[in-house]
C-alpha atoms as a PDB file:
ATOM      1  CA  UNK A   1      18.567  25.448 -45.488  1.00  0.00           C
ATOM      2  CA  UNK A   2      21.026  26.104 -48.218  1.00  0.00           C
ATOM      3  CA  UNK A   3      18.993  24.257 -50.572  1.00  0.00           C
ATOM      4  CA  UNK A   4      15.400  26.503 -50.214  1.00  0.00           C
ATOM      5  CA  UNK A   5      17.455  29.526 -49.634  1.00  0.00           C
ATOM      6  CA  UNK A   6      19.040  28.604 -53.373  1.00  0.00           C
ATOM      7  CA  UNK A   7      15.478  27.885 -54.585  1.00  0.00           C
ATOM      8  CA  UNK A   8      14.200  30.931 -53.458  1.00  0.00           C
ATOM      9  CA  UNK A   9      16.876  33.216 -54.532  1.00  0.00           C
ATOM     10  CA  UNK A  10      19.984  32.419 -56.481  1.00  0.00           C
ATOM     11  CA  UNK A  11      20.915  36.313 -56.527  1.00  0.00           C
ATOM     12  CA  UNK A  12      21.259  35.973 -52.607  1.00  0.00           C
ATOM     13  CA  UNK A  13      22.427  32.393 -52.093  1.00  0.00           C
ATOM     14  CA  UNK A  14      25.986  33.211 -54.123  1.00  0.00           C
ATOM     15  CA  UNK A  15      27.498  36.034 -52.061  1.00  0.00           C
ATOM     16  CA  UNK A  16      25.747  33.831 -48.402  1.00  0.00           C
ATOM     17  CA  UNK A  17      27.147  30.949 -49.401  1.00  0.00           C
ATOM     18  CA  UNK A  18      30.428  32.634 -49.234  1.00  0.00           C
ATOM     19  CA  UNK A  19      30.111  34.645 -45.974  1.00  0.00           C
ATOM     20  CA  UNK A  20      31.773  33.323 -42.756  1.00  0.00           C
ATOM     21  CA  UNK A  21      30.370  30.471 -40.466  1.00  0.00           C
ATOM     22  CA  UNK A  22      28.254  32.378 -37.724  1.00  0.00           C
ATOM     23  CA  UNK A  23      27.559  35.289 -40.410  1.00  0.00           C
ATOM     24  CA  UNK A  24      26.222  33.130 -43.259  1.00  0.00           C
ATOM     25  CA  UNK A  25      24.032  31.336 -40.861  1.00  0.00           C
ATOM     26  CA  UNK A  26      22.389  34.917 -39.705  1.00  0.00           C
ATOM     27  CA  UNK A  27      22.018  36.261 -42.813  1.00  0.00           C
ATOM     28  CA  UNK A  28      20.527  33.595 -44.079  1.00  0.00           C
ATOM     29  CA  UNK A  29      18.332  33.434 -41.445  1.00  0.00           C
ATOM     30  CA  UNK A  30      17.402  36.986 -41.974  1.00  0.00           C
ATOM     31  CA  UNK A  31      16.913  36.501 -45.640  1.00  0.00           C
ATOM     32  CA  UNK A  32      14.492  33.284 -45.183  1.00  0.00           C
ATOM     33  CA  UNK A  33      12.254  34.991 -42.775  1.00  0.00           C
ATOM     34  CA  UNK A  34      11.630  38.210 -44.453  1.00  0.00           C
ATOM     35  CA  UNK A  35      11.074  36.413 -47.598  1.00  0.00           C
ATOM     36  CA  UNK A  36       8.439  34.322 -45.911  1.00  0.00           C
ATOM     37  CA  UNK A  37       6.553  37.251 -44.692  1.00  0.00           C
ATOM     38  CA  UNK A  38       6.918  38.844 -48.461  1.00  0.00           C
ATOM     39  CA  UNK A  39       5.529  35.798 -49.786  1.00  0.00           C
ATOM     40  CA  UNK A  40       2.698  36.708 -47.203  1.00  0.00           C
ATOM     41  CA  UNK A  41       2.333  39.859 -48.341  1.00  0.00           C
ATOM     42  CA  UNK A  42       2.254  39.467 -51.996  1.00  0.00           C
ATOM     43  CA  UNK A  43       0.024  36.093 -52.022  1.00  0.00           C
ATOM     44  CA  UNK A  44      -2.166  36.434 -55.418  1.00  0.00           C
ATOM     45  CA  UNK A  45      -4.901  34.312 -53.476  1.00  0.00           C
ATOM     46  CA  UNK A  46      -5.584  36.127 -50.059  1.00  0.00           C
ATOM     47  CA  UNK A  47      -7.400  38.879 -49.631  1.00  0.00           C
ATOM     48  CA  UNK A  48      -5.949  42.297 -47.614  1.00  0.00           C
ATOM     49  CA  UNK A  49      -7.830  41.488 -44.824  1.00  0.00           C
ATOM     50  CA  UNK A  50      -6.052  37.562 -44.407  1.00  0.00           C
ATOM     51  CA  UNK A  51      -2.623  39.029 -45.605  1.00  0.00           C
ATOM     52  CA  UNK A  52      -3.030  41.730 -42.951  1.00  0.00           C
ATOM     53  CA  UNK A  53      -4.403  38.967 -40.068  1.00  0.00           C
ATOM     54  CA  UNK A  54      -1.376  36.191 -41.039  1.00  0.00           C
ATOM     55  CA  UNK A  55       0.963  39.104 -40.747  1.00  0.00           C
ATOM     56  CA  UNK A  56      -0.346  40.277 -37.174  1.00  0.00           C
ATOM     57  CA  UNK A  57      -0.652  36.508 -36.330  1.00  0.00           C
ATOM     58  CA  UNK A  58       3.081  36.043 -37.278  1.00  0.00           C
ATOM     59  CA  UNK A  59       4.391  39.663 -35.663  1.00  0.00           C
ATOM     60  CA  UNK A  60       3.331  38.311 -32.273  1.00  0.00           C
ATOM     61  CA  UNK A  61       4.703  34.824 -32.417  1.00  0.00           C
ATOM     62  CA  UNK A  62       7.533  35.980 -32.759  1.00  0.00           C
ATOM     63  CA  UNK A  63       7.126  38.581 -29.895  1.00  0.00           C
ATOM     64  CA  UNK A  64       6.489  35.699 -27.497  1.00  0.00           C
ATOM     65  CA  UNK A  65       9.655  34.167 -28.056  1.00  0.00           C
ATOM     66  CA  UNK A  66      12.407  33.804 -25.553  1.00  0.00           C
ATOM     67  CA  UNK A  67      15.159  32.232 -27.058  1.00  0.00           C
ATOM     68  CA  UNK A  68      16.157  29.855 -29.427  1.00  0.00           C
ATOM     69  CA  UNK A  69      16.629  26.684 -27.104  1.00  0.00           C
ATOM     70  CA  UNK A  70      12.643  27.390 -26.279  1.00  0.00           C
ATOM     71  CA  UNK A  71      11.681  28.659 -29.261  1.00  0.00           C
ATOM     72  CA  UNK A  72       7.671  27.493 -29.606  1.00  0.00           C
ATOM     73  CA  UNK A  73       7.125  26.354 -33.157  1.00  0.00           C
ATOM     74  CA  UNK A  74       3.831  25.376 -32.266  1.00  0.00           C
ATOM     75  CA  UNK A  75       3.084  29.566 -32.101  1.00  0.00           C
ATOM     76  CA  UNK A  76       3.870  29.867 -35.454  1.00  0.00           C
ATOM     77  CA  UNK A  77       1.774  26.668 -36.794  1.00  0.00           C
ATOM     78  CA  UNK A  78      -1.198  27.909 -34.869  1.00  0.00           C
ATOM     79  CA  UNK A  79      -0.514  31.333 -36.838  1.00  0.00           C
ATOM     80  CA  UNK A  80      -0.610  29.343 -40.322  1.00  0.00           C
ATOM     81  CA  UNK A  81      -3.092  26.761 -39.558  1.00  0.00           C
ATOM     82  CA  UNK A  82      -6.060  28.339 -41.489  1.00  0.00           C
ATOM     83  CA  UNK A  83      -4.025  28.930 -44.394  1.00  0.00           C
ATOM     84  CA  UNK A  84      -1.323  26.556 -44.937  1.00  0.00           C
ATOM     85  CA  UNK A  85      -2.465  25.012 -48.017  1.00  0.00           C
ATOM     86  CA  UNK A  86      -2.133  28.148 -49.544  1.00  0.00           C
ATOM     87  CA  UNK A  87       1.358  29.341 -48.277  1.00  0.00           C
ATOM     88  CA  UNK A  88       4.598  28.121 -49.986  1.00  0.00           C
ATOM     89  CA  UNK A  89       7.270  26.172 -48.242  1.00  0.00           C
ATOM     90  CA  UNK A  90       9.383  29.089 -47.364  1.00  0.00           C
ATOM     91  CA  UNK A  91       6.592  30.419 -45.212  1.00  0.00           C
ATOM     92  CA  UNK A  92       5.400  27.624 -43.524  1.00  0.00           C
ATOM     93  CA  UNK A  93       8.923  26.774 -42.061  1.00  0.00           C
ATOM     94  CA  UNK A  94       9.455  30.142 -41.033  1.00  0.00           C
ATOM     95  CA  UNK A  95       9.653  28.650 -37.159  1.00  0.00           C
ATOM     96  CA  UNK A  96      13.022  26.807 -38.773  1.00  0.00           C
ATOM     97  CA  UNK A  97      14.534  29.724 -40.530  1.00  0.00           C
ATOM     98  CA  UNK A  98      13.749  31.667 -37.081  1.00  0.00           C
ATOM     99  CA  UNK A  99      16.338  29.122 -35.121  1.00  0.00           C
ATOM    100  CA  UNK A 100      19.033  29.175 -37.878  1.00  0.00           C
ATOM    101  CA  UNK A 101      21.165  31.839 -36.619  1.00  0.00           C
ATOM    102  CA  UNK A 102      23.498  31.583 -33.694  1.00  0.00           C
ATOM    103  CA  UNK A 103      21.240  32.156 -30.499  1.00  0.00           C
ATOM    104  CA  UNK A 104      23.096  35.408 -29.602  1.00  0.00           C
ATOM    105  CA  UNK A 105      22.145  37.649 -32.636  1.00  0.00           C
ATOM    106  CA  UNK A 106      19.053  35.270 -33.241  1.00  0.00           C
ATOM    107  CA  UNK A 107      16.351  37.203 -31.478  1.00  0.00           C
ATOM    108  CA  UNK A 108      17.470  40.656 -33.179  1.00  0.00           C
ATOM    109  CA  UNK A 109      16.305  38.820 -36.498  1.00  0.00           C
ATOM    110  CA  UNK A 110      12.970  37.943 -34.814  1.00  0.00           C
ATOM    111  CA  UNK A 111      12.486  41.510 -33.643  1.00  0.00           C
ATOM    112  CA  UNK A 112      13.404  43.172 -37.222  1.00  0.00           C
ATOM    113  CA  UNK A 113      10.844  40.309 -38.883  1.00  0.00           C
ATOM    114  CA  UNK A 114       7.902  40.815 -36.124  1.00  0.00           C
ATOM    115  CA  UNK A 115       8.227  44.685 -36.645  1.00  0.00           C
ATOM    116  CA  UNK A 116       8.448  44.343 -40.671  1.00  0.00           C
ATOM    117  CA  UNK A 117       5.106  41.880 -40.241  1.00  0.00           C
ATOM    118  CA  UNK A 118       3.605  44.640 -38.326  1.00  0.00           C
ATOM    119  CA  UNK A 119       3.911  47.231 -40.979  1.00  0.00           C
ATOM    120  CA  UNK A 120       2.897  44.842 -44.336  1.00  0.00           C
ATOM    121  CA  UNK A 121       0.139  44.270 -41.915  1.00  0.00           C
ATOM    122  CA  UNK A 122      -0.197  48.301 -41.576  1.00  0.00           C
ATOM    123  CA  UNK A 123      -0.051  48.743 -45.477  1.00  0.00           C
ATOM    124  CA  UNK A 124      -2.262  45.880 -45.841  1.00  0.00           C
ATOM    125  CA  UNK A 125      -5.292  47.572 -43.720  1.00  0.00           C
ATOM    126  CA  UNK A 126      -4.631  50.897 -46.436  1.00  0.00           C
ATOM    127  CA  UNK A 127      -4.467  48.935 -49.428  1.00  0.00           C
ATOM    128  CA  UNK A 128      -1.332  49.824 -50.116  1.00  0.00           C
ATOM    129  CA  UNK A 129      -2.623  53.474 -50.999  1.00  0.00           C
ATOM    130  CA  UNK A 130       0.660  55.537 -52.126  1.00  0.00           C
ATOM    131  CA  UNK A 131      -0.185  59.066 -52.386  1.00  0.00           C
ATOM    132  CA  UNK A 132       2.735  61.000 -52.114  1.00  0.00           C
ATOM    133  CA  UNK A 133       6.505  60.777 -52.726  1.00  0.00           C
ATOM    134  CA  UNK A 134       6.184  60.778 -48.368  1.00  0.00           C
ATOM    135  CA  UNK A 135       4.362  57.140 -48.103  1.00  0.00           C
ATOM    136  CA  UNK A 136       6.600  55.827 -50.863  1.00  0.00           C
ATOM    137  CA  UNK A 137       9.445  56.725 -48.338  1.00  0.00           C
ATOM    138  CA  UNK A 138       7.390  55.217 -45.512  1.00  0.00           C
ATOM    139  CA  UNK A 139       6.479  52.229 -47.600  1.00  0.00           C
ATOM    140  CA  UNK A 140      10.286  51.457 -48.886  1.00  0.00           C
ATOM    141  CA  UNK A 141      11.387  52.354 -45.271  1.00  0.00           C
ATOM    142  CA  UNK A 142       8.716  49.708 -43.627  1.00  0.00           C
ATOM    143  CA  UNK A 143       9.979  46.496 -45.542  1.00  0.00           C
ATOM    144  CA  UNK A 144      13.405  47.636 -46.989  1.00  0.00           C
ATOM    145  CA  UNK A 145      15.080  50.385 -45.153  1.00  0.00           C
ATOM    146  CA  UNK A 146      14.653  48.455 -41.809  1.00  0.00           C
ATOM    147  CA  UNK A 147      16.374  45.204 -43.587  1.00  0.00           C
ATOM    148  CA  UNK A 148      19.530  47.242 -43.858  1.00  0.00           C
ATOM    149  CA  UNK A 149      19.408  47.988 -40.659  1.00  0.00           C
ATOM    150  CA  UNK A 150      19.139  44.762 -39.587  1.00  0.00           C
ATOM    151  CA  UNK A 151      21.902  43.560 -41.584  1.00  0.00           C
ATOM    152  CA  UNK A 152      24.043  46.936 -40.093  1.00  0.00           C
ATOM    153  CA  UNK A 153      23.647  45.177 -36.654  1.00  0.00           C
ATOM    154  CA  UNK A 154      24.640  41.402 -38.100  1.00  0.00           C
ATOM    155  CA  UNK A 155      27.911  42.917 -39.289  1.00  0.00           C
ATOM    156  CA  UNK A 156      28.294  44.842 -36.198  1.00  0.00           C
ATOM    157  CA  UNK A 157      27.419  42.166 -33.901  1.00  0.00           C
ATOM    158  CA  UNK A 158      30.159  39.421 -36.325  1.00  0.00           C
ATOM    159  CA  UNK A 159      32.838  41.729 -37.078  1.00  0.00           C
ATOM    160  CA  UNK A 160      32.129  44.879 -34.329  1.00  0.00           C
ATOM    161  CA  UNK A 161      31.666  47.162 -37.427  1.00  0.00           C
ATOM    162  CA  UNK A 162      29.377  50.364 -37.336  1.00  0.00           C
ATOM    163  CA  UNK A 163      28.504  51.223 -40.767  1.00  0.00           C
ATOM    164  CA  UNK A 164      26.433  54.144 -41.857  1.00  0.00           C
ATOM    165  CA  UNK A 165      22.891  53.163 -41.252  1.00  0.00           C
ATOM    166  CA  UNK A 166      21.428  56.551 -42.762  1.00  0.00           C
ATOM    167  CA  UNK A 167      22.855  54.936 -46.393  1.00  0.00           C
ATOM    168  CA  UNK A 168      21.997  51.546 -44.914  1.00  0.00           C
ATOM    169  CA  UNK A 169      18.316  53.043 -45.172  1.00  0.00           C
ATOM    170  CA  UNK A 170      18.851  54.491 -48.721  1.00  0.00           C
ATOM    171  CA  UNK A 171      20.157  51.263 -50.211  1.00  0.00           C
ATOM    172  CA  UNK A 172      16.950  49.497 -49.175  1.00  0.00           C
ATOM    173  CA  UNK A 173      14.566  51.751 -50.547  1.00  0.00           C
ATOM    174  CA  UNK A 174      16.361  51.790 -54.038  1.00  0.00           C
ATOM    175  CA  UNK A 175      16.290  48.311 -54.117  1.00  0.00           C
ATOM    176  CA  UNK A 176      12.663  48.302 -53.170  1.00  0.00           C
ATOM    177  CA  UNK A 177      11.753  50.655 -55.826  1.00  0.00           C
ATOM    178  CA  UNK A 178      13.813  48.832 -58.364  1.00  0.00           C
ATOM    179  CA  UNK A 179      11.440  45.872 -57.156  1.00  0.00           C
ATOM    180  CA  UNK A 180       8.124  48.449 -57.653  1.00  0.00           C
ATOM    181  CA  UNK A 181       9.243  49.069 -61.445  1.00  0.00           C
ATOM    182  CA  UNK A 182      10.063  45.645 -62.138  1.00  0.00           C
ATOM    183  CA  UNK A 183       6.689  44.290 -60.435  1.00  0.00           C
ATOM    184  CA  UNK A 184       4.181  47.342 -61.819  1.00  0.00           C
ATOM    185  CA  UNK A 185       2.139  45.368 -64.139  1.00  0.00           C
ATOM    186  CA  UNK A 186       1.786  42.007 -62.459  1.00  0.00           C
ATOM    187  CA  UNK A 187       0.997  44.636 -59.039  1.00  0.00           C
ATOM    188  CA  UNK A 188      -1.317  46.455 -61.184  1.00  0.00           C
ATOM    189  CA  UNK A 189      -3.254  43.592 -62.450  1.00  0.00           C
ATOM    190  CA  UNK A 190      -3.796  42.552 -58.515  1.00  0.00           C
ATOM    191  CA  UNK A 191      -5.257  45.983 -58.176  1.00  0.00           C
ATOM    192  CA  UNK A 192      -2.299  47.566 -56.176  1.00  0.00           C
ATOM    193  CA  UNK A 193      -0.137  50.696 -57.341  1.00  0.00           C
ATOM    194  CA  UNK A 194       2.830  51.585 -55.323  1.00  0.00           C
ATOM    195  CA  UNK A 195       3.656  54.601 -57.681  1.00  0.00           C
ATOM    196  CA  UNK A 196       2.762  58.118 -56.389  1.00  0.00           C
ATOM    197  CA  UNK A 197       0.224  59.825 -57.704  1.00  0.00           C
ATOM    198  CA  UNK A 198       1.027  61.401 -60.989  1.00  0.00           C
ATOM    199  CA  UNK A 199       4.266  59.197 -60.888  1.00  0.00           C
ATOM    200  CA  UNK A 200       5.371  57.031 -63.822  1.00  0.00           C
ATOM    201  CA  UNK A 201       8.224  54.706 -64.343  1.00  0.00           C
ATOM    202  CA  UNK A 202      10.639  57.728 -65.096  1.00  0.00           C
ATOM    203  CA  UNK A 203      10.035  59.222 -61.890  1.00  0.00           C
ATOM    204  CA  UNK A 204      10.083  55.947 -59.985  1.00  0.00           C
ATOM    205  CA  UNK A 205      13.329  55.222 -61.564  1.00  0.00           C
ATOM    206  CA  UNK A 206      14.775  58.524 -60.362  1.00  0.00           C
ATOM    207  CA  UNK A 207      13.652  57.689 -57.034  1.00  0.00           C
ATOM    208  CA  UNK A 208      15.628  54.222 -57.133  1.00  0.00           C
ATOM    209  CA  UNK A 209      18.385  55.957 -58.762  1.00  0.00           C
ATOM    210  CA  UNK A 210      19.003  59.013 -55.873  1.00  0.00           C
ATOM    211  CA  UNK A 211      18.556  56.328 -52.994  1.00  0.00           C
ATOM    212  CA  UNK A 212      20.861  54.036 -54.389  1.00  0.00           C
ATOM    213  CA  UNK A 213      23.535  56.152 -55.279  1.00  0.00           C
ATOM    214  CA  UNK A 214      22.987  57.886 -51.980  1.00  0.00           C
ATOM    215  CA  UNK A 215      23.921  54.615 -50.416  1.00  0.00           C
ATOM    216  CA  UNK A 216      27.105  53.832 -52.568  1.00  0.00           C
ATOM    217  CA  UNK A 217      29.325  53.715 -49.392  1.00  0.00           C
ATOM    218  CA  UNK A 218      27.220  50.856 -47.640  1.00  0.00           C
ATOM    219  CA  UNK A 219      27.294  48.934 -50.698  1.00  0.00           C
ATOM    220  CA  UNK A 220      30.504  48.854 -51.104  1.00  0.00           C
END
């Protein structure tokens, strides 16, 4: 686990590595299974249509789940079967990331990931059509926001904290629109544009800039 969560991120391996047996195993359980549905979402070779069909497919394996002593891989191989060629490794063992954390918090991880699959899915079906300054929120909200939230309930669950999840909210949509401005060209060039209409990267670094320093008390 440690190894492919390293591979995939070195920015988020360092501070897991460090958390607390019980925590680090939950966190990086959360981390691996968003980032397998991102790597769904953002595959250069599918179309919106197979991005939006694996995401579904994925959203309700992980509904039919029970726990983590019966968790069915099988769901989530059936899910991938069509495309697994295609998929990288983080993806394909998202069944394994889904089991990582300790079976008491575990299944609040598969909710947060089936609902975030549901909503790429969502986006997928529009094209990712950002009109206003209003679907950027719902965008950033849909596969950011909701991961603060998520990690809100890990550190409430571990340590019986109740941090603000209003900034919780804020601090994943600036980091998602720090993502947007970093990603604009390569997104572009894929024939997606998160920016607003009449938005360039001045405005979109505004955006990031209010929501993050909105959210400076959960960050710290």
């Amino acid at each position: 686990m440690l190894k492919i969560l390293e591979q995939t991120s070195r920015t988020f391996y360092l501070p897991i590595i460090r958390l607390p047996g019980g925590l680090q195993e939950a966190v990086a359980s959360a981390y691996l299974c968003m980032r397998a549905i991102d790597e769904i979402e953002d595959h250069p070779e599918l179309d919106r249509q197979q991005i939006s069909s694996l995401l579904q497919s994925v959203s309700l394996a992980l509904q039919g789940q029970h726990s983590v002593e019966t968790f069915r891989h099988q769901d989530l191989t059936e899910a991938f079967q069509d495309n697994v060629s295609q998929l990288p490794e983080v993806t394909t063992r998202l069944g394994e990331w889904a089991v990582l954390a300790p079976s008491a918090i575990a299944p609040r991880i598969w909710e947060a990931t089936s609902a975030m699959a549901e909503r790429m899915a969502l986006w997928a079906n529009r094209g990712w059509t950002i009109i206003s300054q209003s679907d950027l929120d719902r965008y950033t909200f849909g596969v950011a926001g909701a991961v603060g939230l998520l990690l809100c309930d890990l550190w409430g669950w571990f340590e019986g904290l109740q941090p603000e999840r209003s900034h919780a909210i804020s601090f994943g949509r600036g980091l998602q629109a720090v993502n947007i401005l970093r990603n604009h060209k390569d997104d572009l060039a894929r024939g997606v544009d998160f920016y607003p209409r009449g938005w360039g990267d001045k405005e979109m670094e505004a955006y990031a800039r209010q929501k993050l320093s909105a959210s400076e008390n959960y960050s710290d």
